[in-house]
C-alpha atoms as a PDB file:
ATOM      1  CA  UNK A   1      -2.928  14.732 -89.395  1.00  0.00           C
ATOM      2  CA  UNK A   2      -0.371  12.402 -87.839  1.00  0.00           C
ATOM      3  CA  UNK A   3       3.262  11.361 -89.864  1.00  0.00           C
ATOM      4  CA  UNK A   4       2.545   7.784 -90.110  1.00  0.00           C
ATOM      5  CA  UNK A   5       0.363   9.229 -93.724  1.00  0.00           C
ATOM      6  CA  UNK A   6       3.605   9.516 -95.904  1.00  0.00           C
ATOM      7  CA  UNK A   7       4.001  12.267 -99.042  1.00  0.00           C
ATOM      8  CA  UNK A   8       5.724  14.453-101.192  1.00  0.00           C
ATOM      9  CA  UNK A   9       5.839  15.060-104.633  1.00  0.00           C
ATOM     10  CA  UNK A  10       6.019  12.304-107.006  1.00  0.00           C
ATOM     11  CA  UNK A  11       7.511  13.630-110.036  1.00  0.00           C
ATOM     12  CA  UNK A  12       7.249  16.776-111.479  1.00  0.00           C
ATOM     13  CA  UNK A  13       4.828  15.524-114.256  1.00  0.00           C
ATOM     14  CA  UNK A  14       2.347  13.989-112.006  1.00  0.00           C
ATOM     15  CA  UNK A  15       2.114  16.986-109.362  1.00  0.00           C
ATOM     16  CA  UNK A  16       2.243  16.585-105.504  1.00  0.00           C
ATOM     17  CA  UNK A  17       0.755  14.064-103.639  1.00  0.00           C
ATOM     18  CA  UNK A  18      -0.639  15.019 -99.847  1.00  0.00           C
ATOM     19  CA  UNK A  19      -1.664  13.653 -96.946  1.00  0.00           C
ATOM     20  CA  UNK A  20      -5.526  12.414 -97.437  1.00  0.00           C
ATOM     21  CA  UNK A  21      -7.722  15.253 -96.505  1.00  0.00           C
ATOM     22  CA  UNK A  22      -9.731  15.083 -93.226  1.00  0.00           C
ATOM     23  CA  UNK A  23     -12.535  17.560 -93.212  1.00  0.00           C
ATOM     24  CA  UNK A  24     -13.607  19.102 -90.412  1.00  0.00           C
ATOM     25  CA  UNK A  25     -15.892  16.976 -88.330  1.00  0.00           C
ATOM     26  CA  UNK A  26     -14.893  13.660 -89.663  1.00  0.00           C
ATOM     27  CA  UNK A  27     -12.491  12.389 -86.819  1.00  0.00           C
ATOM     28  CA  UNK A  28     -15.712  13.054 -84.805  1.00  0.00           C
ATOM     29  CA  UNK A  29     -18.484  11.337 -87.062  1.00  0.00           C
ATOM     30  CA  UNK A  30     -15.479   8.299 -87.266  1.00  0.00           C
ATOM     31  CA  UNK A  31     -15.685   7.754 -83.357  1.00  0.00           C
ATOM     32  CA  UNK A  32     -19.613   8.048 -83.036  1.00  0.00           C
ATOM     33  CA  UNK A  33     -19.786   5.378 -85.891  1.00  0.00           C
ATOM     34  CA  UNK A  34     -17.422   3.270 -84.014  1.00  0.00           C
ATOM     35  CA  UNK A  35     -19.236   3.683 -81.097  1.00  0.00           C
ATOM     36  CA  UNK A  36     -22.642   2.691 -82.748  1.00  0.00           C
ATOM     37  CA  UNK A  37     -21.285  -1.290 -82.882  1.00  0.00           C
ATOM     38  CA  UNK A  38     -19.978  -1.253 -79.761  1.00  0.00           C
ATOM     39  CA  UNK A  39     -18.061   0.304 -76.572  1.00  0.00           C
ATOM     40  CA  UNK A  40     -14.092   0.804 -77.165  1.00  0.00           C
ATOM     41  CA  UNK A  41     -11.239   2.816 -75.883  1.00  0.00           C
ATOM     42  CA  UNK A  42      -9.014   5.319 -78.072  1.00  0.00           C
ATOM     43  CA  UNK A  43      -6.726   3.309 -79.044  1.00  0.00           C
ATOM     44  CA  UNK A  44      -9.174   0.609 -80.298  1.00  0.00           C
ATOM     45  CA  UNK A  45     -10.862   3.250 -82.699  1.00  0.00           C
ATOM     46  CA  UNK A  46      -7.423   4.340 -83.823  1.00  0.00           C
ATOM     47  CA  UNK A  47      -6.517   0.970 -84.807  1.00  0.00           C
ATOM     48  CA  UNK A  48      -9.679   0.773 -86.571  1.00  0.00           C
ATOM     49  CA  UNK A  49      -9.705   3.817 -88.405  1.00  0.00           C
ATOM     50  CA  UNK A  50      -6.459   2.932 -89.943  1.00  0.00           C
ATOM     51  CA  UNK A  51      -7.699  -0.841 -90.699  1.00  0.00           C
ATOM     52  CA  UNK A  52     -10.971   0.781 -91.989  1.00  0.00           C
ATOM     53  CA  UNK A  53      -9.422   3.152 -94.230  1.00  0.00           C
ATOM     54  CA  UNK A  54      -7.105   0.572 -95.318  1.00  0.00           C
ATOM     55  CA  UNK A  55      -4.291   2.568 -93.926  1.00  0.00           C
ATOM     56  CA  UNK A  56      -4.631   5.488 -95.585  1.00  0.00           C
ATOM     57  CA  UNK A  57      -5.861   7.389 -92.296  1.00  0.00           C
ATOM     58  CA  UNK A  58      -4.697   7.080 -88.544  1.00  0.00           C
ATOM     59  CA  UNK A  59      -5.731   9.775 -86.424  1.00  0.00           C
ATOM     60  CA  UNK A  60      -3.359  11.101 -84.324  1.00  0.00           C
ATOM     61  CA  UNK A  61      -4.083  11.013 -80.213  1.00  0.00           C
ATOM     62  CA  UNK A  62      -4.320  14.539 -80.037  1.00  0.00           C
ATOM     63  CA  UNK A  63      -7.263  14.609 -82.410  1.00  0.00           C
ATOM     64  CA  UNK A  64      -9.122  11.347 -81.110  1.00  0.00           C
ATOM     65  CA  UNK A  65      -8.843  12.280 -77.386  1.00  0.00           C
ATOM     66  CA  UNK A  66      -9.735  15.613 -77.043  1.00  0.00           C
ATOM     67  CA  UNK A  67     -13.022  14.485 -79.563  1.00  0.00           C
ATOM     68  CA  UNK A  68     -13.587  11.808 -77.400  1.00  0.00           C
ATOM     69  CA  UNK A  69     -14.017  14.532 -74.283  1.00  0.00           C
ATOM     70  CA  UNK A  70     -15.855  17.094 -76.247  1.00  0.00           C
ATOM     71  CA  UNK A  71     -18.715  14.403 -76.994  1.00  0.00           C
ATOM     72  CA  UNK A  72     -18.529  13.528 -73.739  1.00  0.00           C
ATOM     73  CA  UNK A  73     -18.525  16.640 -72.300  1.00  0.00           C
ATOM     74  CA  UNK A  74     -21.834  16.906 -75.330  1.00  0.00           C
ATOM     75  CA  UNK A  75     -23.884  14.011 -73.321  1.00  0.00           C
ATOM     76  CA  UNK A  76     -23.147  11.826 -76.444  1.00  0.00           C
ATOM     77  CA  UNK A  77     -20.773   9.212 -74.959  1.00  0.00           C
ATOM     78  CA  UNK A  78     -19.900   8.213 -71.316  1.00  0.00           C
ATOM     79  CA  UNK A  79     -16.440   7.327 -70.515  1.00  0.00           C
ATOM     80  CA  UNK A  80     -15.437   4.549 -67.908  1.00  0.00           C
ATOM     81  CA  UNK A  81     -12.197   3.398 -66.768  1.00  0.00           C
ATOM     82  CA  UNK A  82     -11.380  -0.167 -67.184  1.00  0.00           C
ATOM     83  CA  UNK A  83      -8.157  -2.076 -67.011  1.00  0.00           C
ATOM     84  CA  UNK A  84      -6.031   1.089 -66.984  1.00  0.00           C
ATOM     85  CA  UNK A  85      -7.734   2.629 -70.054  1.00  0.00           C
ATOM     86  CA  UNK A  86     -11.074   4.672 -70.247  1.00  0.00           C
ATOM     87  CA  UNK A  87     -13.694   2.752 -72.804  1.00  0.00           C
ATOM     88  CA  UNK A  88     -15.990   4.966 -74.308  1.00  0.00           C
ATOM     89  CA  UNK A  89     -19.948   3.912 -75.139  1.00  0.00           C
ATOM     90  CA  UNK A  90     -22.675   6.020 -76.764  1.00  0.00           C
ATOM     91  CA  UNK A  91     -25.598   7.538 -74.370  1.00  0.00           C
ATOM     92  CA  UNK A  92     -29.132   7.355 -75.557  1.00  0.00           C
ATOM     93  CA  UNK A  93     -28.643  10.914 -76.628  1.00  0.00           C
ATOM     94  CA  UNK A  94     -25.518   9.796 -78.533  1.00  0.00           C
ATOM     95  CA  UNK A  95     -26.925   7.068 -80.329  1.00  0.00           C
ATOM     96  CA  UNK A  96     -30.020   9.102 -81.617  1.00  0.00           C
ATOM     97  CA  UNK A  97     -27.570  11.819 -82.859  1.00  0.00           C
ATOM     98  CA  UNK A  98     -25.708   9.790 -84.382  1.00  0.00           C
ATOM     99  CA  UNK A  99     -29.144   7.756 -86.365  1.00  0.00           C
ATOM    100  CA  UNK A 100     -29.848  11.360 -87.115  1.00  0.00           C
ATOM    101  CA  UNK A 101     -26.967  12.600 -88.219  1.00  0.00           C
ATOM    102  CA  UNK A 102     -23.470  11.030 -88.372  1.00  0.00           C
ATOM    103  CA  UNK A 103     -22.630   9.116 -92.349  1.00  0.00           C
ATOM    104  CA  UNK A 104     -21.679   5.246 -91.189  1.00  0.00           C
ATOM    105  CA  UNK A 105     -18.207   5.346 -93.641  1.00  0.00           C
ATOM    106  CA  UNK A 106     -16.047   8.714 -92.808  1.00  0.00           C
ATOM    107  CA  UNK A 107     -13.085   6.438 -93.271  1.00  0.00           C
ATOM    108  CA  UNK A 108     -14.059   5.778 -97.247  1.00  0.00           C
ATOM    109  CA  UNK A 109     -14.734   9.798 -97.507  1.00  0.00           C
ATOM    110  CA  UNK A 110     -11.220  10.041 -96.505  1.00  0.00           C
ATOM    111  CA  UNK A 111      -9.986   7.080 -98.583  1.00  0.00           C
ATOM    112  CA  UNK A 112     -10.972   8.786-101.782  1.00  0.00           C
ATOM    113  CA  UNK A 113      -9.469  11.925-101.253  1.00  0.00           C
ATOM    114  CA  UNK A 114      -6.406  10.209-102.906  1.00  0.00           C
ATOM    115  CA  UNK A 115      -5.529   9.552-106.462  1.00  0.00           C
ATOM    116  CA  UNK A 116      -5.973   5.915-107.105  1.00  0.00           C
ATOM    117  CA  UNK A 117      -1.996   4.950-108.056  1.00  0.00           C
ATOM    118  CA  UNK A 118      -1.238   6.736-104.517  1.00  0.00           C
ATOM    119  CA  UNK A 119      -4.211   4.614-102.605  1.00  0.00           C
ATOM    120  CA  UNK A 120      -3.259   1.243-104.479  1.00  0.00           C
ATOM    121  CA  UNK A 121       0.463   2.089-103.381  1.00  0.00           C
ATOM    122  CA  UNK A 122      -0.747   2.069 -99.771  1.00  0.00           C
ATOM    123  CA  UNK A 123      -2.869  -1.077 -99.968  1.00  0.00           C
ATOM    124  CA  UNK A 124       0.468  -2.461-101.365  1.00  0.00           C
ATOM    125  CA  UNK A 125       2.524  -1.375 -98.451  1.00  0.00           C
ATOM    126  CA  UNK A 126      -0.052  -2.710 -96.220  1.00  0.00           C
ATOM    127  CA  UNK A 127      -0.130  -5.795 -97.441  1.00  0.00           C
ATOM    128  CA  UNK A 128       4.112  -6.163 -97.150  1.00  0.00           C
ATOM    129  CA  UNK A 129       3.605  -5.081 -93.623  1.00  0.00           C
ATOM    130  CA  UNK A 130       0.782  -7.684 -93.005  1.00  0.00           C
ATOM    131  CA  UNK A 131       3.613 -10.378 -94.394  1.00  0.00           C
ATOM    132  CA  UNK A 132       6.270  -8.577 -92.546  1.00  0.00           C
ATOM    133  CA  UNK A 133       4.447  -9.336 -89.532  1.00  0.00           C
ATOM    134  CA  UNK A 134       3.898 -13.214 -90.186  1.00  0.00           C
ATOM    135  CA  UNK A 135       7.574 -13.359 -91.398  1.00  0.00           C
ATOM    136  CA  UNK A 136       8.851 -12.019 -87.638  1.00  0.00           C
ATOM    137  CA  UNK A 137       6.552 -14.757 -86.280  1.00  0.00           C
ATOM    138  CA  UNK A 138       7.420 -18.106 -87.636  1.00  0.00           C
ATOM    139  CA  UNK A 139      10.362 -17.189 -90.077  1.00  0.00           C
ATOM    140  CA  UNK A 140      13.658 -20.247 -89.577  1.00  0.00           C
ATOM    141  CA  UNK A 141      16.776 -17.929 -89.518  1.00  0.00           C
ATOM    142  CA  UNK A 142      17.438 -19.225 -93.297  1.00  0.00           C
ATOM    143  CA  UNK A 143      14.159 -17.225 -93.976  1.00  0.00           C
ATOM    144  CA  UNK A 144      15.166 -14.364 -91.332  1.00  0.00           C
ATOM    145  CA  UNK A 145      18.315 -14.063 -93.539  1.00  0.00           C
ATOM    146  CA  UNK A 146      16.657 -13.885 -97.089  1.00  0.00           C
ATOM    147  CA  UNK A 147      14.269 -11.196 -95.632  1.00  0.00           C
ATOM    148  CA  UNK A 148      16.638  -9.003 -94.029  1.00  0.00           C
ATOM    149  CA  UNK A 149      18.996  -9.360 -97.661  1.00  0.00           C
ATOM    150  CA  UNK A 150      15.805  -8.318 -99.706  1.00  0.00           C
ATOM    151  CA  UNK A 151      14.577  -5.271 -97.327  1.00  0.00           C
ATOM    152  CA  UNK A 152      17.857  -3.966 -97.620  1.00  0.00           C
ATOM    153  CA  UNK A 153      18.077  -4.469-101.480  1.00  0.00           C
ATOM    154  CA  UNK A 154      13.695  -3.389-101.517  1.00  0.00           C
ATOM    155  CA  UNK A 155      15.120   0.163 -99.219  1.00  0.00           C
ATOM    156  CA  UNK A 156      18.178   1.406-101.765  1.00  0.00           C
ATOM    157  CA  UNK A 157      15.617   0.831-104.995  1.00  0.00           C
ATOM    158  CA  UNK A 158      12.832   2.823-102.910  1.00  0.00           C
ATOM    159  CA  UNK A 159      15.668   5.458-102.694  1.00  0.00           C
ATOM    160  CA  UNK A 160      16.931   5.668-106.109  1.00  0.00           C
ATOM    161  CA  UNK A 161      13.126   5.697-106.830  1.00  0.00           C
ATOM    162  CA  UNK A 162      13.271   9.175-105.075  1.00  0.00           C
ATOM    163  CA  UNK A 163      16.436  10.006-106.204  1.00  0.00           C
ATOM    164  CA  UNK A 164      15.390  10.026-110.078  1.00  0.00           C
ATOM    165  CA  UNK A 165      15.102  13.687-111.471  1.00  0.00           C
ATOM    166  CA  UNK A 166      12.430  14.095-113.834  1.00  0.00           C
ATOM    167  CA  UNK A 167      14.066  17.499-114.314  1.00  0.00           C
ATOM    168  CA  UNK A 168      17.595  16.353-115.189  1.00  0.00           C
ATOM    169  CA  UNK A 169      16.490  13.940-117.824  1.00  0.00           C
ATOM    170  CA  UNK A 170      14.354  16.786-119.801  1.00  0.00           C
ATOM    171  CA  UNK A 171      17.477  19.030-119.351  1.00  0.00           C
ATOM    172  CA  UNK A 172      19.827  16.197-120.989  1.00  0.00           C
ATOM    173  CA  UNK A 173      17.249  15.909-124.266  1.00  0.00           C
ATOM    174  CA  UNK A 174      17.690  17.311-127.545  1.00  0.00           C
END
């Protein structure tokens, strides 16, 4: 599991929150299903992992590539460098496999590993970064200035956020 999945414990009420569980085998099935639509290189089925499990799950590089060479070194895809990067396609072999075998949504399997407030919270923060991204495109330094004012404002209420103690208020009650 890479550190771009945030967690930690919530409050001591709700319990902790983890990482979204990847099972065994599903980094695998996720890059054969890619592969099904279409040819792409590592990165590309990073990238689309995370956009496919709405952000809830980017595989790392050290669990996509050495996948990516154990099916190949399987017969089930073919690598071929192109433009500096190696873009990966299914064989024959590796597309009957995968109509035999591999689920065509890993990344939804993953997705619901979370409780629902913790998902919706990531959808959320996805969404901010999609605006983020317009905002650092077209923003007029007027805009540029009210953005940078609220992050700062958004970062210390995200921090006393964490910094509430469930545990001191139930000590302070009668």
């Amino acid at each position: 599991m890479d550190a771009s999945n945030f967690a930690g414990p919530l409050s001591a009420s709700q319990g902790p929150h983890f990482p979204p569980r990847v099972r065994r085998g599903e980094v695998r099935a996720a890059l054969l299903s890619l592969l099904s639509e279409g040819p792409r290189n590592g990165y590309q089925m990073i990238q689309e992992i995370q956009h496919r499990s709405q952000g809830v799950w980017r595989p790392s590089p050290g669990s996509v590539y050495p996948a990516l060479q154990q099916l190949e070194d399987e017969g089930l895809v073919a690598g071929e460098e192109s433009g500096g990067s190696r873009t990966y396609a299914l064989t024959g072999e590796g597309r009957r496999h995968v109509d035999a075998r591999v689920p065509g949504d890993p990344w939804s399997e993953v997705a619901r590993t979370l409780p629902e407030d913790m998902m919706e919270l990531r959808m959320l923060w996805g969404r901010l970064s999609e605006a983020f991204g317009q905002l650092t495109q077209v923003a007029n330094p007027r805009q540029v200035a009210a953005a940078r004012k609220l992050l700062k404002t958004t970062r210390r209420s995200v921090f006393a956020i964490l910094a509430d103690d469930d545990d001191e208020e139930e000590e302070q009650e009668p």
